[in-house]
PDB file of N, CA and C in Angstrom:
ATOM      1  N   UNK A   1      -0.255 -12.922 -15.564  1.00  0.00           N
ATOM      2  CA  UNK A   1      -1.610 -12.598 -15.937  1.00  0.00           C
ATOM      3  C   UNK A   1      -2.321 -11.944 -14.759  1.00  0.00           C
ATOM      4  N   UNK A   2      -3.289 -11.065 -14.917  1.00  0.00           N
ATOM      5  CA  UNK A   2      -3.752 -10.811 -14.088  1.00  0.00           C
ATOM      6  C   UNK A   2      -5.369 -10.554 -14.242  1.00  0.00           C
ATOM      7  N   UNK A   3      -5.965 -10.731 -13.008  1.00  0.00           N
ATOM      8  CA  UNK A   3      -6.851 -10.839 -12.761  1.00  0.00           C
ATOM      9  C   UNK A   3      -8.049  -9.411 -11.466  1.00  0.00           C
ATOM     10  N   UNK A   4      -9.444  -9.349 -11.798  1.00  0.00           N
ATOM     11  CA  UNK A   4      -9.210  -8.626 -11.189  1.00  0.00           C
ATOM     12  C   UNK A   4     -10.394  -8.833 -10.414  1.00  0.00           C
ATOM     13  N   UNK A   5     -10.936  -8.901  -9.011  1.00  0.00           N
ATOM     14  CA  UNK A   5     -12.142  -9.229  -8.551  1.00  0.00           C
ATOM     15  C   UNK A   5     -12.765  -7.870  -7.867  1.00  0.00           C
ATOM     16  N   UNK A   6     -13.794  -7.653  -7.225  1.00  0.00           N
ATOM     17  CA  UNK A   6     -14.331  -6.788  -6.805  1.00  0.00           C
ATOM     18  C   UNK A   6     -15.304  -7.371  -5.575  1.00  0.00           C
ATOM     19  N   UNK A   7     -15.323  -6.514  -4.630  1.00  0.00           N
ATOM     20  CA  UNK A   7     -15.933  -7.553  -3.042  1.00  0.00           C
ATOM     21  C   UNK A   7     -16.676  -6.046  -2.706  1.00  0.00           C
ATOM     22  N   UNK A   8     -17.360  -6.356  -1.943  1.00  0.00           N
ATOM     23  CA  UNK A   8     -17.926  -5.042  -0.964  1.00  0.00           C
ATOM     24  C   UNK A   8     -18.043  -5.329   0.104  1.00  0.00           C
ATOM     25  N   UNK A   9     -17.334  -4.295   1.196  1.00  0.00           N
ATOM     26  CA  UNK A   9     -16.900  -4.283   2.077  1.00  0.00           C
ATOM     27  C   UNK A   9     -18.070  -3.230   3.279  1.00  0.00           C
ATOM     28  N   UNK A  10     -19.154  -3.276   3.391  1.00  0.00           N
ATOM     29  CA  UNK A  10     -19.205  -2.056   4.455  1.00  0.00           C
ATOM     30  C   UNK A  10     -19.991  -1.306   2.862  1.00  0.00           C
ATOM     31  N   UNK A  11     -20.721  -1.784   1.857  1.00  0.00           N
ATOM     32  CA  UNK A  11     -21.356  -1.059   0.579  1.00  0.00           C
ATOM     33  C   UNK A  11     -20.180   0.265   0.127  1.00  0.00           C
ATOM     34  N   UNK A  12     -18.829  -0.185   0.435  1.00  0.00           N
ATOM     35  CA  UNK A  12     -17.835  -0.167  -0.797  1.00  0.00           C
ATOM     36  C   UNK A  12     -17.000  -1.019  -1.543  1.00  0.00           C
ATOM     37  N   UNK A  13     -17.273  -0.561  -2.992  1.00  0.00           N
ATOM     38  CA  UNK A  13     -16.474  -1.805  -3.909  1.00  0.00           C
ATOM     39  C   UNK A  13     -15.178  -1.760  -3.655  1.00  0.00           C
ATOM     40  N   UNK A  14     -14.481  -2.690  -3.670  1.00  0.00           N
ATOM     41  CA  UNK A  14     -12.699  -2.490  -3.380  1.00  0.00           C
ATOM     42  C   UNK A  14     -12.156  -3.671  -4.278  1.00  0.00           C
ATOM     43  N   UNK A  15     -11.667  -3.150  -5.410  1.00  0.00           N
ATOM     44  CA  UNK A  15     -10.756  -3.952  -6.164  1.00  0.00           C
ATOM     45  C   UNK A  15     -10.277  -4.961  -5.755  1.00  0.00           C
ATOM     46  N   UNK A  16      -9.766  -6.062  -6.467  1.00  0.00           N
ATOM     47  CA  UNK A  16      -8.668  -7.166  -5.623  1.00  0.00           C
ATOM     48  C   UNK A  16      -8.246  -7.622  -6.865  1.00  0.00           C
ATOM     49  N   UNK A  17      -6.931  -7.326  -7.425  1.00  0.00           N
ATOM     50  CA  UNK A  17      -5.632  -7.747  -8.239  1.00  0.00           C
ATOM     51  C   UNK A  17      -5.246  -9.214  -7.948  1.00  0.00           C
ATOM     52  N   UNK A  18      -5.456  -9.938  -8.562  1.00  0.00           N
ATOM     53  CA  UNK A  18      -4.381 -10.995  -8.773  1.00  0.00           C
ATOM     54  C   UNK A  18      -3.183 -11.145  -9.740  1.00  0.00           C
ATOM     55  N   UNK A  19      -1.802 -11.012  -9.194  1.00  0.00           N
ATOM     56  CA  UNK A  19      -1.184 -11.339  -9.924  1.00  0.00           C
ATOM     57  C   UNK A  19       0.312 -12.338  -9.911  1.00  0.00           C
ATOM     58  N   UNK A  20       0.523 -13.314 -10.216  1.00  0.00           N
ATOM     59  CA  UNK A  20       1.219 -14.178  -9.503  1.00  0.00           C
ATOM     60  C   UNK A  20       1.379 -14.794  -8.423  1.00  0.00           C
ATOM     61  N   UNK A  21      -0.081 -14.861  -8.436  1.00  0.00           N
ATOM     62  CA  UNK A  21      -0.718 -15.860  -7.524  1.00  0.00           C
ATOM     63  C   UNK A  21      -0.412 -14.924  -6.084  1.00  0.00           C
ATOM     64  N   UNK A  22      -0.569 -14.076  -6.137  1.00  0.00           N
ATOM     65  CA  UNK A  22      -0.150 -12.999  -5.234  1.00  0.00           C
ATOM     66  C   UNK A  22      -1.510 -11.925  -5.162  1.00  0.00           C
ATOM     67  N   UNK A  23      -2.004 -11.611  -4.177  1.00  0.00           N
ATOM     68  CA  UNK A  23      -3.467 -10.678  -4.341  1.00  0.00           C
ATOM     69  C   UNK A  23      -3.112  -9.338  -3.740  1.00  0.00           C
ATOM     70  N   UNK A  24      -3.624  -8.255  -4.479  1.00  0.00           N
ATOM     71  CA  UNK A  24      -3.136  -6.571  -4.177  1.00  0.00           C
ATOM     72  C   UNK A  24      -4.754  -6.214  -4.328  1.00  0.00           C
ATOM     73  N   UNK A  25      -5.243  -5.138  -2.803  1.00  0.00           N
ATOM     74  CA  UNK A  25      -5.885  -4.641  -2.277  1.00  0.00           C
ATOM     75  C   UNK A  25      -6.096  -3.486  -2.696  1.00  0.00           C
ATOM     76  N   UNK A  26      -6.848  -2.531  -3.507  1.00  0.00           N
ATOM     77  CA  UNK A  26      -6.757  -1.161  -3.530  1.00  0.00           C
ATOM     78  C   UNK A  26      -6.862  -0.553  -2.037  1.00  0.00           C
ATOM     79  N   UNK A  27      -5.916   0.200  -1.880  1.00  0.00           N
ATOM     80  CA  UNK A  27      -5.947   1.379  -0.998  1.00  0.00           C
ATOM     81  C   UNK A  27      -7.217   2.441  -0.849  1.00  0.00           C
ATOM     82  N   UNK A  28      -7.072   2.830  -2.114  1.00  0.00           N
ATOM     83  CA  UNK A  28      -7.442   3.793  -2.809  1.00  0.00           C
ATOM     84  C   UNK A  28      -9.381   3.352  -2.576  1.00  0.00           C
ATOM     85  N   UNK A  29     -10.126   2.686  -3.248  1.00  0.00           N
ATOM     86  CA  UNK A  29     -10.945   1.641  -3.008  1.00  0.00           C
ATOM     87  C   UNK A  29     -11.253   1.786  -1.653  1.00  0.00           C
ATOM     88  N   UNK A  30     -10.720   1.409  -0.833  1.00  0.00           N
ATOM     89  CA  UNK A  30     -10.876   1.037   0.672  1.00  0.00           C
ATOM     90  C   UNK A  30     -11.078   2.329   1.044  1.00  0.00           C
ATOM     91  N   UNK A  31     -10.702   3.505   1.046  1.00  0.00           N
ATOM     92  CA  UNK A  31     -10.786   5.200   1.116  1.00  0.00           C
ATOM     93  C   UNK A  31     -11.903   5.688   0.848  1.00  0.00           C
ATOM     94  N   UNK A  32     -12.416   5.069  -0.340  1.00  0.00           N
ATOM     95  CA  UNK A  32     -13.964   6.448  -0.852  1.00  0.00           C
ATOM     96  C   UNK A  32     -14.820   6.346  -0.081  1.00  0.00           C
ATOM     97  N   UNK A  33     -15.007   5.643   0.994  1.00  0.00           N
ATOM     98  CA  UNK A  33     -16.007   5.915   1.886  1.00  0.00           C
ATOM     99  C   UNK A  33     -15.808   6.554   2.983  1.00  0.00           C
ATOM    100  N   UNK A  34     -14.961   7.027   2.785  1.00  0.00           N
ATOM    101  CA  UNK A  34     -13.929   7.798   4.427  1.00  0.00           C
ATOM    102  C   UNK A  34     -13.987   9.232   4.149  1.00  0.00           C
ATOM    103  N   UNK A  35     -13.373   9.584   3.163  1.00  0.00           N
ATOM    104  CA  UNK A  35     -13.170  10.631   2.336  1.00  0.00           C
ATOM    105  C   UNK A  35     -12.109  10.981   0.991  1.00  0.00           C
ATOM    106  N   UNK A  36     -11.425  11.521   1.166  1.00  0.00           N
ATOM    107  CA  UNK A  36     -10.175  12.073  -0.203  1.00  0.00           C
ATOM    108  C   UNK A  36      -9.123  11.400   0.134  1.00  0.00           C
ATOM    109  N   UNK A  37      -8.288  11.723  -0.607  1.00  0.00           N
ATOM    110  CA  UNK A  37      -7.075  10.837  -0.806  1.00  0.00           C
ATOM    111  C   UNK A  37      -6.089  11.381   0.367  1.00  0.00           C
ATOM    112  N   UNK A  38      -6.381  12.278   1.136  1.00  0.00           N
ATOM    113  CA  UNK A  38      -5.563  12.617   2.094  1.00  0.00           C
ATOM    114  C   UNK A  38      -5.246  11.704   3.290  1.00  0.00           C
ATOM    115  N   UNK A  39      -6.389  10.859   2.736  1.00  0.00           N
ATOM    116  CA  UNK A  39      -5.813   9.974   4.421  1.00  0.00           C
ATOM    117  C   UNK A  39      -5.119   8.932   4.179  1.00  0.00           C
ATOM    118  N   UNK A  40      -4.833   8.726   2.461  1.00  0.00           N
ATOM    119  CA  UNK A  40      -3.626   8.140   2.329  1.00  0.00           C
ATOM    120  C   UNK A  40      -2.340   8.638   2.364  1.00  0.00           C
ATOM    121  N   UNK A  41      -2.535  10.071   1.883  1.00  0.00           N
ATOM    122  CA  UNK A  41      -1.746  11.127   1.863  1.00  0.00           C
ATOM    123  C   UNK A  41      -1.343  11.167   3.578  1.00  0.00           C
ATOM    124  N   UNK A  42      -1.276  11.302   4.411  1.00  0.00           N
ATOM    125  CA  UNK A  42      -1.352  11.506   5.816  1.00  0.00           C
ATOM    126  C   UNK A  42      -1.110   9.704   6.216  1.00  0.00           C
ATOM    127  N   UNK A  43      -1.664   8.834   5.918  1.00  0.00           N
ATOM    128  CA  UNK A  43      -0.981   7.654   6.587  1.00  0.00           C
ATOM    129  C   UNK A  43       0.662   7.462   6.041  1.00  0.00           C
ATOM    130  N   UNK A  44       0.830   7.730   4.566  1.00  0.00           N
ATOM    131  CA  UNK A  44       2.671   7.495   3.667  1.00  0.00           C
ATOM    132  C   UNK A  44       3.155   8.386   5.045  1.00  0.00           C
ATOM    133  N   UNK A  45       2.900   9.754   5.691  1.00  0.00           N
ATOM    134  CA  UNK A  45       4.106  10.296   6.213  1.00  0.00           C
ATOM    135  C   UNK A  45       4.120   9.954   7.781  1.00  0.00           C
ATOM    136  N   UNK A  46       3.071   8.675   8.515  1.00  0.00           N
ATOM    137  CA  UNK A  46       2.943   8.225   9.322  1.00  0.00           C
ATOM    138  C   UNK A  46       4.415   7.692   9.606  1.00  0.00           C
ATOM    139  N   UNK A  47       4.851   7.780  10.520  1.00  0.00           N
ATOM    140  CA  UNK A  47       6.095   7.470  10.812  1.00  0.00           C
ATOM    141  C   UNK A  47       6.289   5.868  11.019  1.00  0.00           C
ATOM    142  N   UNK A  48       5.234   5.489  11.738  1.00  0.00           N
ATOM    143  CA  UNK A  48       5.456   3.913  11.414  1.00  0.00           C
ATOM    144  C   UNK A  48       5.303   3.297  10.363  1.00  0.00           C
ATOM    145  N   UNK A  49       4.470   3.749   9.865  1.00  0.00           N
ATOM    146  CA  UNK A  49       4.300   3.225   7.859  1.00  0.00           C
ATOM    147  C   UNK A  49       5.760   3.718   7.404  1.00  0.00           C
ATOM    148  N   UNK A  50       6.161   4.155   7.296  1.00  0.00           N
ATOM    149  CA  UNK A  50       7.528   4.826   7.089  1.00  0.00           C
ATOM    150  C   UNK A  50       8.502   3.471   6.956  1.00  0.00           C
ATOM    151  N   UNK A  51       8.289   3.393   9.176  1.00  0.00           N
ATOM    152  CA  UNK A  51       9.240   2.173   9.150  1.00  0.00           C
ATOM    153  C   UNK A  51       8.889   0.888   8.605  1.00  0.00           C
ATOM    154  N   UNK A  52       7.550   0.495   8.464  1.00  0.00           N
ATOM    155  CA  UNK A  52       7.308  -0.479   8.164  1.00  0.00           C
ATOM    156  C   UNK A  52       7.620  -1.135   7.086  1.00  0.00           C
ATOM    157  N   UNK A  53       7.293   0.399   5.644  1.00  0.00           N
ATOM    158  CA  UNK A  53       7.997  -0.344   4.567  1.00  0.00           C
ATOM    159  C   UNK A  53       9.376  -0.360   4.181  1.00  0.00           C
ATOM    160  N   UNK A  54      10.071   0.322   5.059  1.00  0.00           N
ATOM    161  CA  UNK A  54      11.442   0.199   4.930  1.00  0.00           C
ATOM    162  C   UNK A  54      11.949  -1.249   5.400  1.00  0.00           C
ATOM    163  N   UNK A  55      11.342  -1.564   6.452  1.00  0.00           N
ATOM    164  CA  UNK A  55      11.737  -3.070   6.610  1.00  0.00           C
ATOM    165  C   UNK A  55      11.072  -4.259   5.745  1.00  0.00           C
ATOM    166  N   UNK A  56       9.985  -3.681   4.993  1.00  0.00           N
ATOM    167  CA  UNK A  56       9.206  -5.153   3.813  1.00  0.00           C
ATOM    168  C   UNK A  56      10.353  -4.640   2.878  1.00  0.00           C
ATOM    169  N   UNK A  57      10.502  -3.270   2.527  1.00  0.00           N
ATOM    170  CA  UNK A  57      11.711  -3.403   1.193  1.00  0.00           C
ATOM    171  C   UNK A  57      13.151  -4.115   1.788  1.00  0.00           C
ATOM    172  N   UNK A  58      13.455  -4.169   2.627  1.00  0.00           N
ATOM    173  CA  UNK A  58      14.559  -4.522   3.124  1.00  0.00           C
ATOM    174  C   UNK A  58      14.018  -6.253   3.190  1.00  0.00           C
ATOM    175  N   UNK A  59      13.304  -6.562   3.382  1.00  0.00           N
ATOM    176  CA  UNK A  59      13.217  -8.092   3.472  1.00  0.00           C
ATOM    177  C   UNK A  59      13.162  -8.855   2.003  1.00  0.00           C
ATOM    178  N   UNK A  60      12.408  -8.155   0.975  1.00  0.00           N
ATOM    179  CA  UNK A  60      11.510  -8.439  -0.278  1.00  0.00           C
ATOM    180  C   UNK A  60      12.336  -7.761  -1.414  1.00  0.00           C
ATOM    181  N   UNK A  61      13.131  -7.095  -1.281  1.00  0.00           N
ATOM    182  CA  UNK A  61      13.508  -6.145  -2.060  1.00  0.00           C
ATOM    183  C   UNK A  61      15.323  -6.156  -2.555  1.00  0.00           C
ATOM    184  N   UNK A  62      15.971  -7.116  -3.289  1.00  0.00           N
ATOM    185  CA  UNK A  62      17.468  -6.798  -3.097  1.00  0.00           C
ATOM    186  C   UNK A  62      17.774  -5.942  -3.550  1.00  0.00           C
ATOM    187  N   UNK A  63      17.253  -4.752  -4.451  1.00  0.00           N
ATOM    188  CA  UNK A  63      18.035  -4.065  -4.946  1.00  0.00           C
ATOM    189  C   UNK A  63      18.033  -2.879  -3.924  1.00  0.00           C
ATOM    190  N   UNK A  64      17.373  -2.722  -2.809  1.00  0.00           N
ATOM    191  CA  UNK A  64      16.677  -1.580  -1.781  1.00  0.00           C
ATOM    192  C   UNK A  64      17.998  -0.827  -1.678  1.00  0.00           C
ATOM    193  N   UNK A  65      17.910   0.543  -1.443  1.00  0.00           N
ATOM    194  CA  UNK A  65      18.999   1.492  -1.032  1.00  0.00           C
ATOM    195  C   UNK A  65      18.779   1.987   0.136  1.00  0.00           C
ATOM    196  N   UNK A  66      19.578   1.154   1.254  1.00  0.00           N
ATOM    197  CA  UNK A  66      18.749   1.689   2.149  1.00  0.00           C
ATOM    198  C   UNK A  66      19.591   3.192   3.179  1.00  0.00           C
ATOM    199  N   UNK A  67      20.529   3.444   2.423  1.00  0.00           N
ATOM    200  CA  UNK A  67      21.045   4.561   2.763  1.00  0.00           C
ATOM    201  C   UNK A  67      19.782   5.234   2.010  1.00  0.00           C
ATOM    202  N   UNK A  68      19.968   5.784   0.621  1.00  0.00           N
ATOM    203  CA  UNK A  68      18.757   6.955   0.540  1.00  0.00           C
ATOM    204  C   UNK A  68      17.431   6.855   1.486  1.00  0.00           C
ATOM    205  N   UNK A  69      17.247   5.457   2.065  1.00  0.00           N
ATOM    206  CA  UNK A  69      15.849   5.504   2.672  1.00  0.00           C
ATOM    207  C   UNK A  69      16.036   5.907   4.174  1.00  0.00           C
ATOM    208  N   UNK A  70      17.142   5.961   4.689  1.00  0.00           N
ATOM    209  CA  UNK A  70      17.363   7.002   5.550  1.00  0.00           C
ATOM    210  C   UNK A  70      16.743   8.357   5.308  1.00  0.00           C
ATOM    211  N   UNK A  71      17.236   8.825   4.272  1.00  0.00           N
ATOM    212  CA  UNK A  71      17.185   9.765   4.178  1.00  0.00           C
ATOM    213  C   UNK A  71      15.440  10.523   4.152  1.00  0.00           C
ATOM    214  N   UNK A  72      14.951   9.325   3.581  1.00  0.00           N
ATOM    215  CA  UNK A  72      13.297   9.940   3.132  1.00  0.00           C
ATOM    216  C   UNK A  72      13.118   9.876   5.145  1.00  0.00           C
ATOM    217  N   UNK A  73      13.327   8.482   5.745  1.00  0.00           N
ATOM    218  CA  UNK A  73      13.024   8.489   7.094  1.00  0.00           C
ATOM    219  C   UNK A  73      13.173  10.014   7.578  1.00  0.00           C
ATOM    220  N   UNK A  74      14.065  10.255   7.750  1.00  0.00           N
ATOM    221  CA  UNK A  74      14.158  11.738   8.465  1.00  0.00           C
ATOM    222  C   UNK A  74      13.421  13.080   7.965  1.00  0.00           C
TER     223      UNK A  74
END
């Protein structure tokens, strides 16, 4: 089931998902006061975000391939 709350942060609203007892943050949300979607666009090809979620899929994730994710790495 899910659930969905809303907080303001800094007089922006930012979603908050509950779902399995587990809570998800909009990104997206957290952004409109910054500007466009580019600076999410521009943090995904951040090289440490890169590595970072290669190692949460690798921890969280059994089915992860982590040969193809080489590949996005490079």
């Amino acid at each position: 089931m899910l659930k969905s709350n809303i907080i303001k942060v800094k007089g922006t609203e930012v979603t908050i998902i509950k779902h399995n007892d587990e809570d998800y943050i909009s990104l997206t949300d957290m952004i409109k006061s910054f500007g466009d979607d580019s600076i999410i666009k521009n943090w995904l090809r951040n090289r440490n975000t890169i590595e970072f979620l290669g190692i949460w899929e690798q921890i969280y994730n059994p089915n992860f391939n982590s040969v193809e994710f080489d590949l996005i790495k490079k």
